[in-house]
PDB file of N, CA and C in Angstrom:
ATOM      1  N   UNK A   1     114.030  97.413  90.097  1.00  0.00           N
ATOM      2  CA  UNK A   1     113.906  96.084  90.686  1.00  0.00           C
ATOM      3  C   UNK A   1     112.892  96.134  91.824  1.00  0.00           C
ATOM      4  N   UNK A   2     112.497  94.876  91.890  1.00  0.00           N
ATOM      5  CA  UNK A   2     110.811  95.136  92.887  1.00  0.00           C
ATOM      6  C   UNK A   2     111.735  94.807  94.416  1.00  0.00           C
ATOM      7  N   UNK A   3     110.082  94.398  95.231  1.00  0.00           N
ATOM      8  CA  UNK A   3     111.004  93.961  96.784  1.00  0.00           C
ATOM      9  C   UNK A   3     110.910  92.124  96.412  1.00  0.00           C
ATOM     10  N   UNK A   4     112.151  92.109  97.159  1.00  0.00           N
ATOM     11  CA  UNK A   4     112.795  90.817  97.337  1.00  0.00           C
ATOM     12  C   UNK A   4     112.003  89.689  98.373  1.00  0.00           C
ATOM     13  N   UNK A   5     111.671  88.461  97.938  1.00  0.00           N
ATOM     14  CA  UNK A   5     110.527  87.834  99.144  1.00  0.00           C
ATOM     15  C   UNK A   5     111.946  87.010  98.721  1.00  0.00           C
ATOM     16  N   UNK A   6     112.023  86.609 100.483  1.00  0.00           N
ATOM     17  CA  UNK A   6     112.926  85.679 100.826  1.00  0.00           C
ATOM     18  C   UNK A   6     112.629  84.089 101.717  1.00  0.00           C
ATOM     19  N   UNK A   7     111.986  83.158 101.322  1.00  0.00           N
ATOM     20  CA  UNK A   7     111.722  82.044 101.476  1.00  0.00           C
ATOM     21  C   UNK A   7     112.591  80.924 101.814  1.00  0.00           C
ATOM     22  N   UNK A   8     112.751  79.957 102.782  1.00  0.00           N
ATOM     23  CA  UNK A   8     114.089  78.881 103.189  1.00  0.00           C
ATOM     24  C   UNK A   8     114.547  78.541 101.638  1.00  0.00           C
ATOM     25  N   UNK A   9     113.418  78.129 101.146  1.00  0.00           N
ATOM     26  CA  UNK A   9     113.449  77.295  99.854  1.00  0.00           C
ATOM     27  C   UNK A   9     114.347  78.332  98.490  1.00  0.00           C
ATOM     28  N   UNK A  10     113.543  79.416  98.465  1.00  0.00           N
ATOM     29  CA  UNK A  10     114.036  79.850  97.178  1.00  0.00           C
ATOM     30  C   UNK A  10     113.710  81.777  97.012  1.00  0.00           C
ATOM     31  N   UNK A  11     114.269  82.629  96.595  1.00  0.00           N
ATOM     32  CA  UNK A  11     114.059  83.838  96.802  1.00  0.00           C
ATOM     33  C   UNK A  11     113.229  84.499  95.864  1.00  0.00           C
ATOM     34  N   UNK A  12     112.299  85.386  95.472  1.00  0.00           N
ATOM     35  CA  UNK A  12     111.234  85.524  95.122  1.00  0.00           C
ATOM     36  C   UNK A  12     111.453  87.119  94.517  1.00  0.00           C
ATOM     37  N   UNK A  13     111.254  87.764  93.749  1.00  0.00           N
ATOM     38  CA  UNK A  13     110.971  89.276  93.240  1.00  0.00           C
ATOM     39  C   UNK A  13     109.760  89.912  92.593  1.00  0.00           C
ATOM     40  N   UNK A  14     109.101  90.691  93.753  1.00  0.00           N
ATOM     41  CA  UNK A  14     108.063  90.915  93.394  1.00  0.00           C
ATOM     42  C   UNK A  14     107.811  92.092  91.871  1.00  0.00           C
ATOM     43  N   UNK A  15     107.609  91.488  91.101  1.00  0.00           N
ATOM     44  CA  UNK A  15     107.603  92.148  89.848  1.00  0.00           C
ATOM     45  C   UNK A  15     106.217  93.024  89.112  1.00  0.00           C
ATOM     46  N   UNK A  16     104.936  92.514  90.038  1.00  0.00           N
ATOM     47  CA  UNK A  16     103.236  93.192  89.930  1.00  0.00           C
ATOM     48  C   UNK A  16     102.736  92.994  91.307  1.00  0.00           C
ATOM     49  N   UNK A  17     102.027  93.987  91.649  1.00  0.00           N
ATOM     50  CA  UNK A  17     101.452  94.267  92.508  1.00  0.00           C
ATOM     51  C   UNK A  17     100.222  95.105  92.358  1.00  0.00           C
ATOM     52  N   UNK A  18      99.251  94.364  91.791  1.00  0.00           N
ATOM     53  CA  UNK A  18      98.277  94.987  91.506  1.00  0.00           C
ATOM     54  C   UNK A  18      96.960  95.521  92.267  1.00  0.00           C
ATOM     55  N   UNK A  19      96.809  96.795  92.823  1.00  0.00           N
ATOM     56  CA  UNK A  19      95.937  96.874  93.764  1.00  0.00           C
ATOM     57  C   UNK A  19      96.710  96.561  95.128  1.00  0.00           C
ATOM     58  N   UNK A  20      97.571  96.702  95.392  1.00  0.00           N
ATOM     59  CA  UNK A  20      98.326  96.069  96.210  1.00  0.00           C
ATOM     60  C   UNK A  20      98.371  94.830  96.871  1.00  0.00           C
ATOM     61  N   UNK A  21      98.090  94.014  95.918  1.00  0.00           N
ATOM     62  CA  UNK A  21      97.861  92.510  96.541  1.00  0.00           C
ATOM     63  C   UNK A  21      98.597  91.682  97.344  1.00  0.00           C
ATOM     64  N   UNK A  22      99.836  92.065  97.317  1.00  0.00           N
ATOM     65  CA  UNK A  22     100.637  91.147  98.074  1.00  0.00           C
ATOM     66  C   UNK A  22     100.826  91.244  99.638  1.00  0.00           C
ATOM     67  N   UNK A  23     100.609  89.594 100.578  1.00  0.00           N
ATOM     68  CA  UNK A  23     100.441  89.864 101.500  1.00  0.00           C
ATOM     69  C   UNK A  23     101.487  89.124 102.140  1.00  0.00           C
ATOM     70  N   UNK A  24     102.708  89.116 102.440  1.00  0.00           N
ATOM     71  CA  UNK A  24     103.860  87.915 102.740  1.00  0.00           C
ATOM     72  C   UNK A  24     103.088  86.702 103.773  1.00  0.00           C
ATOM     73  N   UNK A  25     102.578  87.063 105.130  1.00  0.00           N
ATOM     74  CA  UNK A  25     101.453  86.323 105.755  1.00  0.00           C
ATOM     75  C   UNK A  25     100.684  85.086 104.999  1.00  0.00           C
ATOM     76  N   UNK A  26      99.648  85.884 104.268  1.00  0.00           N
ATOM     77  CA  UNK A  26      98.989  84.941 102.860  1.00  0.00           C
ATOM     78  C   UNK A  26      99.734  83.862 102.074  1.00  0.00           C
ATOM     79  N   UNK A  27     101.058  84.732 101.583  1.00  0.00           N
ATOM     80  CA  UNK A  27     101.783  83.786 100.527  1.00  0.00           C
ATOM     81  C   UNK A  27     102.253  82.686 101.128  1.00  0.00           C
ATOM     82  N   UNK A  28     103.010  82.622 102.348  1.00  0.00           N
ATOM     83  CA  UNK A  28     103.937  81.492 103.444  1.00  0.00           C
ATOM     84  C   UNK A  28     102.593  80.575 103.571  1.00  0.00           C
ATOM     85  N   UNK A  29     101.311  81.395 103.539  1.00  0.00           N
ATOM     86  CA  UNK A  29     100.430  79.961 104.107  1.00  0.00           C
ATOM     87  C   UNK A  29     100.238  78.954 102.879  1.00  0.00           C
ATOM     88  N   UNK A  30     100.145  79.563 101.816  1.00  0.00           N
ATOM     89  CA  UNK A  30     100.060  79.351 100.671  1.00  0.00           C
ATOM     90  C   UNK A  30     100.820  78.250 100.101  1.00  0.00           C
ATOM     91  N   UNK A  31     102.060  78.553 100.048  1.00  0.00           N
ATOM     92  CA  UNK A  31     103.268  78.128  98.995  1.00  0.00           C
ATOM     93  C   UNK A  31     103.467  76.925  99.631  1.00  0.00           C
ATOM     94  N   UNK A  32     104.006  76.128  98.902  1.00  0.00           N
ATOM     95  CA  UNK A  32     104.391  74.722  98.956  1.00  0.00           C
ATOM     96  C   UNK A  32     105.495  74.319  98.098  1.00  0.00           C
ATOM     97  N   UNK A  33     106.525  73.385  98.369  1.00  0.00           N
ATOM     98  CA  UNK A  33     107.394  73.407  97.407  1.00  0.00           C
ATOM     99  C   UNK A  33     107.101  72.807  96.600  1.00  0.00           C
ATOM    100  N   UNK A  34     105.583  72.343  95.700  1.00  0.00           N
ATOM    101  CA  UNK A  34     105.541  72.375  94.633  1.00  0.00           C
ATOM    102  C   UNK A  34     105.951  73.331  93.613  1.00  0.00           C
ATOM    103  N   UNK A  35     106.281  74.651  94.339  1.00  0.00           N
ATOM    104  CA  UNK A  35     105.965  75.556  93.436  1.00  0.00           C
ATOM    105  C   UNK A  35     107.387  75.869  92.961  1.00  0.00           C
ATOM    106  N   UNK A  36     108.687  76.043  93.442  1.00  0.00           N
ATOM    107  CA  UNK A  36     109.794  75.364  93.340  1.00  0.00           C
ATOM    108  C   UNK A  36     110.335  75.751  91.871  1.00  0.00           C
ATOM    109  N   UNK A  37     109.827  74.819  91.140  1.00  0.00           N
ATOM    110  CA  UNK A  37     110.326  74.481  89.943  1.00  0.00           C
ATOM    111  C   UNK A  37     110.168  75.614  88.841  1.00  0.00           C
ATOM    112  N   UNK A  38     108.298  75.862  89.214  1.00  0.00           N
ATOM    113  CA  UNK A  38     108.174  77.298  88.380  1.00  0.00           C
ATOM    114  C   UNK A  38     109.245  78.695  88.427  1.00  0.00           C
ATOM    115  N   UNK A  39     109.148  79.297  87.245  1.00  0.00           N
ATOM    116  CA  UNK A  39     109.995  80.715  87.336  1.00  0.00           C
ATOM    117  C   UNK A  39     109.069  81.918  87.242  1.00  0.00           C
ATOM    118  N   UNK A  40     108.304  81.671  87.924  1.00  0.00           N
ATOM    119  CA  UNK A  40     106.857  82.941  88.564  1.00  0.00           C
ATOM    120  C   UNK A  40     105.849  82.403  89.415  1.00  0.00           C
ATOM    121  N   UNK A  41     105.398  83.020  90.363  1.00  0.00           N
ATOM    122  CA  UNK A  41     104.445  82.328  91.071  1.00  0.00           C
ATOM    123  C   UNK A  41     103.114  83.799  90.772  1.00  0.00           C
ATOM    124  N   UNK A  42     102.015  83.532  90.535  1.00  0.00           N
ATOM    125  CA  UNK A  42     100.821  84.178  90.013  1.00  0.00           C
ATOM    126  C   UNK A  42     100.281  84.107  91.487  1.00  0.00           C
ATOM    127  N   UNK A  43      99.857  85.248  91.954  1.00  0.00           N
ATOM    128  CA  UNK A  43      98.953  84.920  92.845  1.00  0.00           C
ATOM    129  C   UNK A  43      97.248  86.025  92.813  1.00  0.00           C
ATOM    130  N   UNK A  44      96.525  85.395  93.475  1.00  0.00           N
ATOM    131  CA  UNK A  44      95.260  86.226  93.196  1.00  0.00           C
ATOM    132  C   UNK A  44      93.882  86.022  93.829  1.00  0.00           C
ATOM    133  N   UNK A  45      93.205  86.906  94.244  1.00  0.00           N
ATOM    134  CA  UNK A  45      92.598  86.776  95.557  1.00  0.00           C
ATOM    135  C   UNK A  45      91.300  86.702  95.325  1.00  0.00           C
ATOM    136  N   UNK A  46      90.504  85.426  95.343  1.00  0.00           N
ATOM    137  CA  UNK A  46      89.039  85.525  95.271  1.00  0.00           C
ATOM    138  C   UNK A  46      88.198  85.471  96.507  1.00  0.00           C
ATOM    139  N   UNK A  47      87.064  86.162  96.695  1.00  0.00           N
ATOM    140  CA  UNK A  47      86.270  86.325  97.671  1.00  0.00           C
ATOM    141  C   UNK A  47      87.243  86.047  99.099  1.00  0.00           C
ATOM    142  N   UNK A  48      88.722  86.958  98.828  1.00  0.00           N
ATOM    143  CA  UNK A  48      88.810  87.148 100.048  1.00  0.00           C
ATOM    144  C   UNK A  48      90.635  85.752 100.082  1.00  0.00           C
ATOM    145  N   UNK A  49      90.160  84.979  99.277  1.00  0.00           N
ATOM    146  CA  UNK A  49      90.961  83.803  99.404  1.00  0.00           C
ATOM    147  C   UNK A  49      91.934  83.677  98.635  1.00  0.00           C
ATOM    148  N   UNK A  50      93.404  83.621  98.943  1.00  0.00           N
ATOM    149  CA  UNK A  50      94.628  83.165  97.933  1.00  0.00           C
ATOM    150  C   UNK A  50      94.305  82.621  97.597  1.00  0.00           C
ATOM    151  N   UNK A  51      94.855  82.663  95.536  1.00  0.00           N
ATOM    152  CA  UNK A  51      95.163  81.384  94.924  1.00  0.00           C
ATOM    153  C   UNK A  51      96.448  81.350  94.335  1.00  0.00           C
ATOM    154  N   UNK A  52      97.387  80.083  94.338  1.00  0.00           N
ATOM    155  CA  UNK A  52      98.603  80.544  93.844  1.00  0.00           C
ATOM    156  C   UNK A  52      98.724  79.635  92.476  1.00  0.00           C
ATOM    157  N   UNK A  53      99.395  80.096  91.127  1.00  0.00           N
ATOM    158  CA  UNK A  53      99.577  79.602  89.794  1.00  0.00           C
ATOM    159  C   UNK A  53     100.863  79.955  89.894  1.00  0.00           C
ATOM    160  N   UNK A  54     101.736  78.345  89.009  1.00  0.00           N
ATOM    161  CA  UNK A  54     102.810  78.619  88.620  1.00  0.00           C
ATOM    162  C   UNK A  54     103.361  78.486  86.953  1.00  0.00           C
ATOM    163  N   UNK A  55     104.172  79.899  86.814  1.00  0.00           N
ATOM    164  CA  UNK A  55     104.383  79.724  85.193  1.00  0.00           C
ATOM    165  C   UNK A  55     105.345  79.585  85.068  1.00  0.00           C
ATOM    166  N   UNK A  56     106.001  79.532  84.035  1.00  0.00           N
ATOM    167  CA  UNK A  56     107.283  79.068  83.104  1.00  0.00           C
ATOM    168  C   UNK A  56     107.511  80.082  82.511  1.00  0.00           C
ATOM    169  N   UNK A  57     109.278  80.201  82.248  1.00  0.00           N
ATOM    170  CA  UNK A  57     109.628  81.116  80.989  1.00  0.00           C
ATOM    171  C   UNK A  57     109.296  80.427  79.711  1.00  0.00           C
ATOM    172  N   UNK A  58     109.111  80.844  78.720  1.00  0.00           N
ATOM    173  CA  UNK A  58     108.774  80.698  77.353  1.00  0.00           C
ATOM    174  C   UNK A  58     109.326  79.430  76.685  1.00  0.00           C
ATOM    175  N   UNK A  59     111.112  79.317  76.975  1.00  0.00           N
ATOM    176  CA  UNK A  59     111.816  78.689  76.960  1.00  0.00           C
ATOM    177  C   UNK A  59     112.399  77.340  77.933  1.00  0.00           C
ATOM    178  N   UNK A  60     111.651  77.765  78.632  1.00  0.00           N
ATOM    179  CA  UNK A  60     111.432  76.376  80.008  1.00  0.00           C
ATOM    180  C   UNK A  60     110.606  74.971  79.059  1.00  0.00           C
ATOM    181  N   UNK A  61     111.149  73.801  79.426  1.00  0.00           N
ATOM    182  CA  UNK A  61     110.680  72.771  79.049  1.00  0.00           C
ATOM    183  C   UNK A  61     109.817  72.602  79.108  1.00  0.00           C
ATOM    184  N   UNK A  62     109.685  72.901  80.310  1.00  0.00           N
ATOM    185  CA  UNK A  62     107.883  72.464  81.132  1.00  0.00           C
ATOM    186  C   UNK A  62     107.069  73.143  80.783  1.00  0.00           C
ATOM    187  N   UNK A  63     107.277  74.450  79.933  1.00  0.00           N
ATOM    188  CA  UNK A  63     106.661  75.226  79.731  1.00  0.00           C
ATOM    189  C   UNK A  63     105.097  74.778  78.587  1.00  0.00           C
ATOM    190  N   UNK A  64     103.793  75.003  78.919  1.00  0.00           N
ATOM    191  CA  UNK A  64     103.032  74.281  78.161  1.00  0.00           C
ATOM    192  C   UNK A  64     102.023  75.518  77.831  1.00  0.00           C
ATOM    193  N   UNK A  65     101.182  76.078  76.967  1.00  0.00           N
ATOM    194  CA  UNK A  65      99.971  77.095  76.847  1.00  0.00           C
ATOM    195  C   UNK A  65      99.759  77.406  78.494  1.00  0.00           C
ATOM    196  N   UNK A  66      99.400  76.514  79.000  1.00  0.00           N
ATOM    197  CA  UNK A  66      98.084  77.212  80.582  1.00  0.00           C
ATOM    198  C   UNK A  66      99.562  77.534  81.274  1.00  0.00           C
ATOM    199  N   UNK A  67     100.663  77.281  81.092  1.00  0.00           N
ATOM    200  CA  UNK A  67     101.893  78.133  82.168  1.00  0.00           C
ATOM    201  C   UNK A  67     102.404  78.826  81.583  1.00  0.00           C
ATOM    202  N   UNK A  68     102.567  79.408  80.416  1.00  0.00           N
ATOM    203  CA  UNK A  68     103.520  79.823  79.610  1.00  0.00           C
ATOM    204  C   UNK A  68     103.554  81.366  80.277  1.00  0.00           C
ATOM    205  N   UNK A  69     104.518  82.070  81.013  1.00  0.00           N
ATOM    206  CA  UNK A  69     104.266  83.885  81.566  1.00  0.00           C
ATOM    207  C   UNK A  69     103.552  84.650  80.136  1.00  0.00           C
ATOM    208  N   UNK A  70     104.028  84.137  79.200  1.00  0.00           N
ATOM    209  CA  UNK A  70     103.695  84.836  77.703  1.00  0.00           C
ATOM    210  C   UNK A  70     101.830  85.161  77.801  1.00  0.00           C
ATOM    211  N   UNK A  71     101.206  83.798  78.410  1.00  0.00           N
ATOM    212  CA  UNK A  71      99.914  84.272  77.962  1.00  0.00           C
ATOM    213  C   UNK A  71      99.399  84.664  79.402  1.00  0.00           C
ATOM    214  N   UNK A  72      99.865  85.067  80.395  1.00  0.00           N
ATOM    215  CA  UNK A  72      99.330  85.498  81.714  1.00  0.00           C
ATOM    216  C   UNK A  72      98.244  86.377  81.467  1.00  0.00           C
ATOM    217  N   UNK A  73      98.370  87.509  80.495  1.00  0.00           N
ATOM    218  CA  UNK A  73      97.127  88.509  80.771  1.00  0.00           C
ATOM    219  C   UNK A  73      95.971  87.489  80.334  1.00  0.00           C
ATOM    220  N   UNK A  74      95.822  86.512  78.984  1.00  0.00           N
ATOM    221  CA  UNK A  74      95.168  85.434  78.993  1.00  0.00           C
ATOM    222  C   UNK A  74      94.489  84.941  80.560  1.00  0.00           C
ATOM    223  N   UNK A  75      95.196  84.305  81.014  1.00  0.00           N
ATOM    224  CA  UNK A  75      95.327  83.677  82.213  1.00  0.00           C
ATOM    225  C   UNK A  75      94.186  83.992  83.373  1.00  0.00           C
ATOM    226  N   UNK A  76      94.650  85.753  83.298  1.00  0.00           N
ATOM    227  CA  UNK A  76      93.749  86.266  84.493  1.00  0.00           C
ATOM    228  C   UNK A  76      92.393  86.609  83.868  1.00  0.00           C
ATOM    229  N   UNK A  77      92.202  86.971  82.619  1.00  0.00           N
ATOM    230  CA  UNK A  77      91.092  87.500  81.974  1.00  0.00           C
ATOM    231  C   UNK A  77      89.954  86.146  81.914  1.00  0.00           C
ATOM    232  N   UNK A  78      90.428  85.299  82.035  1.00  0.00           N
ATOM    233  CA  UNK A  78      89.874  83.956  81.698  1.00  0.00           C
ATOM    234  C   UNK A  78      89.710  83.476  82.953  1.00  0.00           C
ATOM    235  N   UNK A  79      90.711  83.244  83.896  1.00  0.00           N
ATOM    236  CA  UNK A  79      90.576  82.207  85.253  1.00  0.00           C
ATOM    237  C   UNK A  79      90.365  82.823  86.690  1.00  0.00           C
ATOM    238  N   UNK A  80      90.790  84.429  86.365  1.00  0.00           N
ATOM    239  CA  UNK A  80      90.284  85.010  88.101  1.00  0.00           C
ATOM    240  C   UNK A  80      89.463  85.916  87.815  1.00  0.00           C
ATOM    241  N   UNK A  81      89.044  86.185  89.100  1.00  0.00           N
ATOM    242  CA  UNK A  81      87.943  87.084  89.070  1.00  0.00           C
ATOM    243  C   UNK A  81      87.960  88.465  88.467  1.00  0.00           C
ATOM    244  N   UNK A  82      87.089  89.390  88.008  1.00  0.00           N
ATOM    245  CA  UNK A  82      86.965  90.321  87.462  1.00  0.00           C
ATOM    246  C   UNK A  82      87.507  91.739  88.077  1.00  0.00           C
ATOM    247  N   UNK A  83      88.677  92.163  88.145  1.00  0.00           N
ATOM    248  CA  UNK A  83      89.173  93.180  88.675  1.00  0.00           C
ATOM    249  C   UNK A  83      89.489  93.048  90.284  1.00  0.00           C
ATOM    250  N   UNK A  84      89.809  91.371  90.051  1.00  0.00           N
ATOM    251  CA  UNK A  84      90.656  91.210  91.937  1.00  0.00           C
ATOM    252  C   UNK A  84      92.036  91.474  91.844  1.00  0.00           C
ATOM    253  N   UNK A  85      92.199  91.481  93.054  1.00  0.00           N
ATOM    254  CA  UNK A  85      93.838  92.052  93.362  1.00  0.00           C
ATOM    255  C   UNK A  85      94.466  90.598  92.836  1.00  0.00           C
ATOM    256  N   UNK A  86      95.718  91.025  92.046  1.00  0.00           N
ATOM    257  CA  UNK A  86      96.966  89.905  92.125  1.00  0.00           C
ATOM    258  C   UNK A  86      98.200  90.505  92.206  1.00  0.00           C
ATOM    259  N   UNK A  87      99.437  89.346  92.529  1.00  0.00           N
ATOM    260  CA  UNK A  87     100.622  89.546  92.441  1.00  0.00           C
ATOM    261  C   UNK A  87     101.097  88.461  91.455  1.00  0.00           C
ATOM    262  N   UNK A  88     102.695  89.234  90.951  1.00  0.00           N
ATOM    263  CA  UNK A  88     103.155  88.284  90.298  1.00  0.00           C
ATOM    264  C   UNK A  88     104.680  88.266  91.159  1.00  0.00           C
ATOM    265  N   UNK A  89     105.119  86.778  91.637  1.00  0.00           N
ATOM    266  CA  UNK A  89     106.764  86.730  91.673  1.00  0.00           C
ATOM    267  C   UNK A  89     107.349  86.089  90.385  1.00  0.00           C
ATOM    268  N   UNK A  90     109.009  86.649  90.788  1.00  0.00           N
ATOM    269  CA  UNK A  90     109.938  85.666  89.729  1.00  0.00           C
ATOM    270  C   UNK A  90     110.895  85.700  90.493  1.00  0.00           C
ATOM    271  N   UNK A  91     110.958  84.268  89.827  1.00  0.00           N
ATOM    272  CA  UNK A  91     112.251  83.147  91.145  1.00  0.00           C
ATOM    273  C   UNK A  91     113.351  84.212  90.554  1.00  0.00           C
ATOM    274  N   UNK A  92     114.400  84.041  91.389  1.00  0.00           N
ATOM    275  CA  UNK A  92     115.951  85.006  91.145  1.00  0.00           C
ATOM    276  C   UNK A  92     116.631  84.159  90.576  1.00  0.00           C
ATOM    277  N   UNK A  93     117.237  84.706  90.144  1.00  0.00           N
ATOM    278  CA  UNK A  93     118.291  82.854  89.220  1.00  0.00           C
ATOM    279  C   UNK A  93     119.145  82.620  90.002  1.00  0.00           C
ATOM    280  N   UNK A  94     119.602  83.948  91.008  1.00  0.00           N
ATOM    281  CA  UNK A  94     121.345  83.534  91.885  1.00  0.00           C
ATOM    282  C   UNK A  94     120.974  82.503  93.069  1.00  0.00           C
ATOM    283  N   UNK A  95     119.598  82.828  93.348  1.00  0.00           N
ATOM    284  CA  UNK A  95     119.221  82.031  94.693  1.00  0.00           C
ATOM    285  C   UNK A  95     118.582  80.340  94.414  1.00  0.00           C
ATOM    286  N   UNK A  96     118.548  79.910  93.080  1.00  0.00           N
ATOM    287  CA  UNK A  96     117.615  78.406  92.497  1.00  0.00           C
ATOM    288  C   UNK A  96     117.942  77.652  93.342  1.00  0.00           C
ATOM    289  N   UNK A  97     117.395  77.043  94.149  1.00  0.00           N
ATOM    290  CA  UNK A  97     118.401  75.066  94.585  1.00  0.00           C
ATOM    291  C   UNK A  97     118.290  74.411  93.352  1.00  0.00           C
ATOM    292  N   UNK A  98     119.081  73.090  93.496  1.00  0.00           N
ATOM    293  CA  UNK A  98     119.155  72.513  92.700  1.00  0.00           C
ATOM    294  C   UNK A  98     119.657  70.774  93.868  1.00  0.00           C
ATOM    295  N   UNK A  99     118.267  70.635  93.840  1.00  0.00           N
ATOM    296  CA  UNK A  99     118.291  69.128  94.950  1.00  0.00           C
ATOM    297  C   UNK A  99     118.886  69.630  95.912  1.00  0.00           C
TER     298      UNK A  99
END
């Protein structure tokens, strides 16, 4: 099991850490409770700058091609930069709100 990011909103498990990307600092400036709903938050660093993506399990409603976790390596090969650092979280299920 990865380390645990703990947020007011919702609790977080860091599951990739690539290059060591993750910066807790970065992410808090970052996150917004749009992001909430997703069950992964993608993050990934161009010229220096967070970007945060949110995906879906497979089986999530909302789940559509450009969120689906299934096509993530897709995702990065296509939409971030060429061998930048990312992280991946996944929401915890014990910690979800729900309104």
């Amino acid at each position: 099991m990865g380390k645990i990011i703990s947020l007011e909103q919702a609790d977080y498990e860091l599951v990739l850490d690539y290059k060591s990307a993750f910066r807790l600092a970065d992410f808090q400036d970052r996150y917004t409770d749009y992001f909430l709903n997703f069950d992964y938050i993608l993050g990934d660093y161009s010229y220096d700058s967070l970007r945060l993506k949110g995906f879906f399990e497979h089986d999530n409603k909302q789940c559509c091609k450009i969120n689906d976790i299934d096509h993530l390596d897709q995702y990065i090969q296509k939409y971030c930069a060429y061998e930048c650092r990312y992280f991946l979280l996944k929401k915890t299920k014990k910690d979800e709100k729900n309104g």
